[in-house]
Every structure is written in structure tokens, then in C-alpha cells.
Protein backbone atom coordinates (compact mmCIF):
# COMPACT_ATOMS: atom_id res chain seq x y z
CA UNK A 1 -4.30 12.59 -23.48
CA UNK A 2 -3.36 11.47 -19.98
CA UNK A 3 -0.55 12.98 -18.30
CA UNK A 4 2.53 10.54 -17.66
CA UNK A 5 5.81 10.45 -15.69
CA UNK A 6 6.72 7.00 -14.65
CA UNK A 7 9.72 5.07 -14.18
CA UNK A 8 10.03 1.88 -15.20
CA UNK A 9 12.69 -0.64 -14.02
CA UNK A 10 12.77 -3.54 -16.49
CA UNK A 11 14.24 -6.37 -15.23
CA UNK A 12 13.26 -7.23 -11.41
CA UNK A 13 14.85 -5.56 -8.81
CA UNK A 14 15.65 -6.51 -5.40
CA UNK A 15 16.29 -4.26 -2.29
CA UNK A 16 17.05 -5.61 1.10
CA UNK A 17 13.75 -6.94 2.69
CA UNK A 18 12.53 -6.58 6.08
CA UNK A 19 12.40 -9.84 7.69
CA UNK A 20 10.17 -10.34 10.69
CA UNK A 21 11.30 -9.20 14.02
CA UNK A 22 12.71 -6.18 12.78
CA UNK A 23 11.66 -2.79 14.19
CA UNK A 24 10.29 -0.61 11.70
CA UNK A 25 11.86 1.98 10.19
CA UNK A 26 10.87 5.60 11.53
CA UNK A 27 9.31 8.09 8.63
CA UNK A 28 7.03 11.30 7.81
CA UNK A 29 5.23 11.93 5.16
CA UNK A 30 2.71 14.06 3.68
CA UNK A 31 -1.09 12.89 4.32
CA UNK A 32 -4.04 13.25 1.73
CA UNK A 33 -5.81 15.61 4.55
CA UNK A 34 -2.51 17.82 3.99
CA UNK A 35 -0.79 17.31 7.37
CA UNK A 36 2.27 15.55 7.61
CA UNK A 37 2.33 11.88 9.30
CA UNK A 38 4.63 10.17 11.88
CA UNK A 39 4.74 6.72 12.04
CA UNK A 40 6.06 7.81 15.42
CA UNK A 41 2.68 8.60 16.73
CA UNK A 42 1.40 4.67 16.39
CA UNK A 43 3.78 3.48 18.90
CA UNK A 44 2.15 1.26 21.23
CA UNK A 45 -1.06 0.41 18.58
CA UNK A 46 -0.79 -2.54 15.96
CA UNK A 47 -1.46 -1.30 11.99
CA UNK A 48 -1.28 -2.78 8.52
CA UNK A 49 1.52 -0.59 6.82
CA UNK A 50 0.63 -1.17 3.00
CA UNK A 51 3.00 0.08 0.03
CA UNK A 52 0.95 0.98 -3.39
CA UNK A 53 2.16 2.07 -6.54
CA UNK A 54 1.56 5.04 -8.23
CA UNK A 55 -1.94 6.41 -7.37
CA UNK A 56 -3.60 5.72 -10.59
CA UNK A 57 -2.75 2.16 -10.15
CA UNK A 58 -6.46 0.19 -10.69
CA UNK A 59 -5.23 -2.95 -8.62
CA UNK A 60 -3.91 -0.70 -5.73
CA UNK A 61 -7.13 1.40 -5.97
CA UNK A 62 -9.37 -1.83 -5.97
CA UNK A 63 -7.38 -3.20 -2.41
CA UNK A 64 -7.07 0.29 -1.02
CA UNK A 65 -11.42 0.21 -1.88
CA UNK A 66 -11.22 -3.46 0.24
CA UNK A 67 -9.28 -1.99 3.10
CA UNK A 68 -11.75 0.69 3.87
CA UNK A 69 -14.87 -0.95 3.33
CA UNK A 70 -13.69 -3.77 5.73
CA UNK A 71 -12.17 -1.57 8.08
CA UNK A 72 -14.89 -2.21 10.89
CA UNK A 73 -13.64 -5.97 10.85
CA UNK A 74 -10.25 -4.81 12.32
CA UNK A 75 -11.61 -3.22 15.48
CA UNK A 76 -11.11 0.29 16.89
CA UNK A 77 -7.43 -0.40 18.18
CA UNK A 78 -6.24 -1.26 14.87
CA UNK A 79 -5.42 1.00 12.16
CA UNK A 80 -3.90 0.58 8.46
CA UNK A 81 -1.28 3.44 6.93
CA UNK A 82 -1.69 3.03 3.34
CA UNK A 83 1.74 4.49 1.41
CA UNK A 84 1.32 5.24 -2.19
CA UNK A 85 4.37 6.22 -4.64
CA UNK A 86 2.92 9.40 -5.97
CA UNK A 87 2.73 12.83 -5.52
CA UNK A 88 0.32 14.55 -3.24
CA UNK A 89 -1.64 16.02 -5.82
CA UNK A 90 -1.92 12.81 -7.80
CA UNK A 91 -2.55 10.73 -5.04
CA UNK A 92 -5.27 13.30 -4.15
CA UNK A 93 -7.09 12.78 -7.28
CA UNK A 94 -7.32 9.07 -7.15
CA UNK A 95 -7.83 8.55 -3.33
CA UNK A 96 -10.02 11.01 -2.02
CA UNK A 97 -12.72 9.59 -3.50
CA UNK A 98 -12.15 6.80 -0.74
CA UNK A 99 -12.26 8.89 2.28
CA UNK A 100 -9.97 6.14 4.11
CA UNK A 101 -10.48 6.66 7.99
CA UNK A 102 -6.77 5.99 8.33
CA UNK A 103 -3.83 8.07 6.52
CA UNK A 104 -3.32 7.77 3.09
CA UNK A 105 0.43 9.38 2.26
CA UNK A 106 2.22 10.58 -0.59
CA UNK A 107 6.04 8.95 -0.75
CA UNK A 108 6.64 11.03 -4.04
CA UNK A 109 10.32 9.69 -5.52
CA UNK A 110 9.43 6.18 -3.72
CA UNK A 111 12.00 7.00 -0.69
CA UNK A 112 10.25 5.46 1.63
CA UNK A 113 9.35 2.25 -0.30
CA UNK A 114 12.78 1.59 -0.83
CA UNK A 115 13.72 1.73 3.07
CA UNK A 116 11.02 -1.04 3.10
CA UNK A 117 12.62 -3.20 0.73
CA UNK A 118 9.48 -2.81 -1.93
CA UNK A 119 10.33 -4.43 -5.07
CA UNK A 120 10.28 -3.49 -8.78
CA UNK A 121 9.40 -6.42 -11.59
CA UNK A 122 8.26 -5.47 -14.96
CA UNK A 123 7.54 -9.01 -15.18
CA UNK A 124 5.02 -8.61 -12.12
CA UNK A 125 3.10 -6.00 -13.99
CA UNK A 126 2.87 -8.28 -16.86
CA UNK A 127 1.94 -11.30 -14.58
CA UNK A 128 -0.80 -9.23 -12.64
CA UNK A 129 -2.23 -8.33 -16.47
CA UNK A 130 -2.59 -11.56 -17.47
CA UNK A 131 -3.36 -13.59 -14.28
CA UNK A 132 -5.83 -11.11 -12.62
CA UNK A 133 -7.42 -9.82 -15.55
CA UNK A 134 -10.72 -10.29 -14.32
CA UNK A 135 -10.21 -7.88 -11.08
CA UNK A 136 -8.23 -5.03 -13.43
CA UNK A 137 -11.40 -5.09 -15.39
CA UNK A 138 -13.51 -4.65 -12.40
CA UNK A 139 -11.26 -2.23 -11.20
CA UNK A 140 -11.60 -0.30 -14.09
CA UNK A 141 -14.99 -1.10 -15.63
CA UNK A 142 -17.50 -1.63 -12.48
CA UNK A 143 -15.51 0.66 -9.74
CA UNK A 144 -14.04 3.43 -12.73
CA UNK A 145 -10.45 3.20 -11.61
CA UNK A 146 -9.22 4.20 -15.36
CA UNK A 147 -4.94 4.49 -14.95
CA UNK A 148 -4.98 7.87 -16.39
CA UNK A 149 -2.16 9.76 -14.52
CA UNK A 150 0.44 7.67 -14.37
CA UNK A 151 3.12 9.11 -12.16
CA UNK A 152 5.11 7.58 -9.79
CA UNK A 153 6.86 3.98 -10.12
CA UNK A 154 4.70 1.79 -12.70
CA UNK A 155 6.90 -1.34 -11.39
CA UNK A 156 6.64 -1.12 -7.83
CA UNK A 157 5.14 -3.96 -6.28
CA UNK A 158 2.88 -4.14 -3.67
CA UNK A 159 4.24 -4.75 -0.07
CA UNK A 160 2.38 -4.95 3.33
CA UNK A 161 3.54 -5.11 6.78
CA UNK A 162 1.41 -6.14 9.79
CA UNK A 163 3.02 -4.35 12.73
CA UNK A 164 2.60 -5.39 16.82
CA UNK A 165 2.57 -2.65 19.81
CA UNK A 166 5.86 -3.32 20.03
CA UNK A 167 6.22 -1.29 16.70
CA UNK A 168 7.73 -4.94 15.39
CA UNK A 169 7.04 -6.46 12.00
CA UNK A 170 5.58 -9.56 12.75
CA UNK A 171 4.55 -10.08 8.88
CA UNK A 172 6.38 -9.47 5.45
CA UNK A 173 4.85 -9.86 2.79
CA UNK A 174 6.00 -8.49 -0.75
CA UNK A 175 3.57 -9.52 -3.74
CA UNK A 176 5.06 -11.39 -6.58
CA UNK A 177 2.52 -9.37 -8.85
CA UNK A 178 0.86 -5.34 -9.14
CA UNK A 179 -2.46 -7.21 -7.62
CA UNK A 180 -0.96 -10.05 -4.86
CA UNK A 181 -1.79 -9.05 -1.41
CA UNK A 182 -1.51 -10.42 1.98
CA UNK A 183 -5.34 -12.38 2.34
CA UNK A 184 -7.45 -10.11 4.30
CA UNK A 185 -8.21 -13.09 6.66
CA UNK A 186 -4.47 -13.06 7.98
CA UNK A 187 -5.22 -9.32 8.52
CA UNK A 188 -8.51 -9.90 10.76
CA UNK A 189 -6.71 -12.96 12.41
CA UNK A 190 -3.56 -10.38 13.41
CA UNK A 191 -6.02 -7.44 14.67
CA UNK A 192 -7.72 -10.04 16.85
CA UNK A 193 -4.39 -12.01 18.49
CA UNK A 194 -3.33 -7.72 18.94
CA UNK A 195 -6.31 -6.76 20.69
CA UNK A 196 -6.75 -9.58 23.25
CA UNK A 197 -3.35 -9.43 24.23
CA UNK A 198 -3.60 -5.82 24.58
């Protein structure tokens, strides 16, 4: 019987989003290596910061799979923080398997996610199900990403945030559904622009 502890909001809820040109907003949290991260310590380097759902999450396993195997793409002076609602020890279980050459960190009570404006829609999760169907099932039945511990905000959407030198968002963008990312292209076309005018 899995183990569960979710919350689940069920109508969608909106917090204040982070529009572009805002600074981001200092925090620390615990890494899967078991130190705890700064987002201090990136100052002067560009990163994705991605939000994820709880760590058992198949569609955030599937792009947190994406962002690590086409890591090289970004170059050496870019980086990605990948924040997952979950508790260390859950998020352990699901993501070491990944061994993601940037931090992966445990915002356990979604704290964090909520500075950043991350969204909750129960109508997202139902969206993602139907409309994506095809990558949950290869999340689940080619790369084994079953949803078995379920703890940690089962409405959270995703959210990522590309980030300049200037520690600067530069782009927002909160997915209307548990699977809708920013295109990996716009990622690779950032690092690039970052890099040459670094």
C-alpha cells in the first residue's frame, strides 16, 4: 500500500507571480547530497531555477530525467537548481536515481514555492492526465516512475525561472498543467545569449 500525505487544493489558486525583472528571492534549502544550498552562492552565474511537485510526481521525474541528460547542451557556466515540494527523504528515493550534476532540494511544506508564486490547480492535474497521457505512461511504463509516495503538494504546478548574472529573472514561466514546461530550446537559446555576453 503506498504511503500518502498530500494536500490537495481544489479549486485553482493564485499567489503573486514573479514578473520579469525582478530579483530573485534569496533561500536555503536542504540538498539531496545532504548539505544545505544557497541560492546565494550562484550570484554572478545564469541557472534554470525549476519548481516540481512532490517527488513521486512521474511528469516532474520525466523533465527532471530531460534536464540532466541534456545538461551538456547548456555549457559549463550554466547550471539548473531543481526545487521539489517534498521531504528530503522522499525526494531522496525518487531522485537519486538521477544523479543530477546540479542541486536537487527538498522545500518540504512548499515554503519556498509559494515565495515564487507557484500555483495550485486541481484542474491542471486533471488537464495534464488527459492531455499528456502518452508521456505519464512513458513516465511510468518505459522510465518506471510509478507515483507511489505521494507526499508533498499533489496540485502544485510546475514553474521555471531562467535567471541572468545579474541574479534577475529574465523568464517566468508557470505551467498551466502537472507536465507544461518552458521548451528546452528557450533554455539552450538563454544559456547561449548568457555565456557570450559573459
Amino acid at each position: 500500500m503506498p504511503q500518502v500525505a498530500i494536500t490537495i487544493t481544489p479549486n485553482r489558486r493564485r499567489l503573486m507571480r514573479l514578473p520579469p525583472g525582478t530579483r530573485v528571492a534569496p533561500f536555503r534549502l536542504p540538498a539531496l547530497d545532504g548539505t544545505e544550498f544557497d541560492l546565494a552562492q550562484l550570484s554572478g552565474r545564469p541557472y534554470l531555477l525549476a519548481f516540481f511537485r512532490f517527488a513521486a510526481c512521474p511528469f516532474c521525474n520525466l523533465r527532471l530525467r530531460e534536464l540532466v541528460t541534456r545538461r551538456q547542451e547548456l555549457g559549463s557556466s550554466f547550471t539548473i537548481v531543481a526545487v521539489f515540494d517534498s521531504p528530503l527523504l522522499n525526494l531522496r528515493h525518487f531522485a537519486s536515481r538521477h544523479q543530477a550534476p546540479f542541486p536537487v532540494l527538498a522545500d518540504d511544506g512548499g515554503r519556498v514555492h509559494r515565495r515564487y508564486g507557484v500555483e495550485q490547480s486541481l484542474v491542471g492535474v486533471v488537464k495534464g492526465m488527459v492531455f499528456r497521457l502518452p508521456a505519464l505512461l512513458q513516465a511510468m511504463l518505459v522510465h518506471g516512475y510509478w507515483p507511489t509516495r505521494l507526499r508533498g503538494s499533489l496540485t502544485a504546478m510546475p514553474a521555471e525561472f531562467l535567471v541572468d548574472r545579474a541574479g534577475e529573472i529574465r523568464v517566468a514561466y508557470y505551467g498551466r498543467d502537472e507536465g507544461d514546461h518552458l521548451p528546452f530550446e528557450e533554455i539552450v537559446r538563454f544559456a547561449a545569449t548568457e555565456t557570450e555576453s559573459g
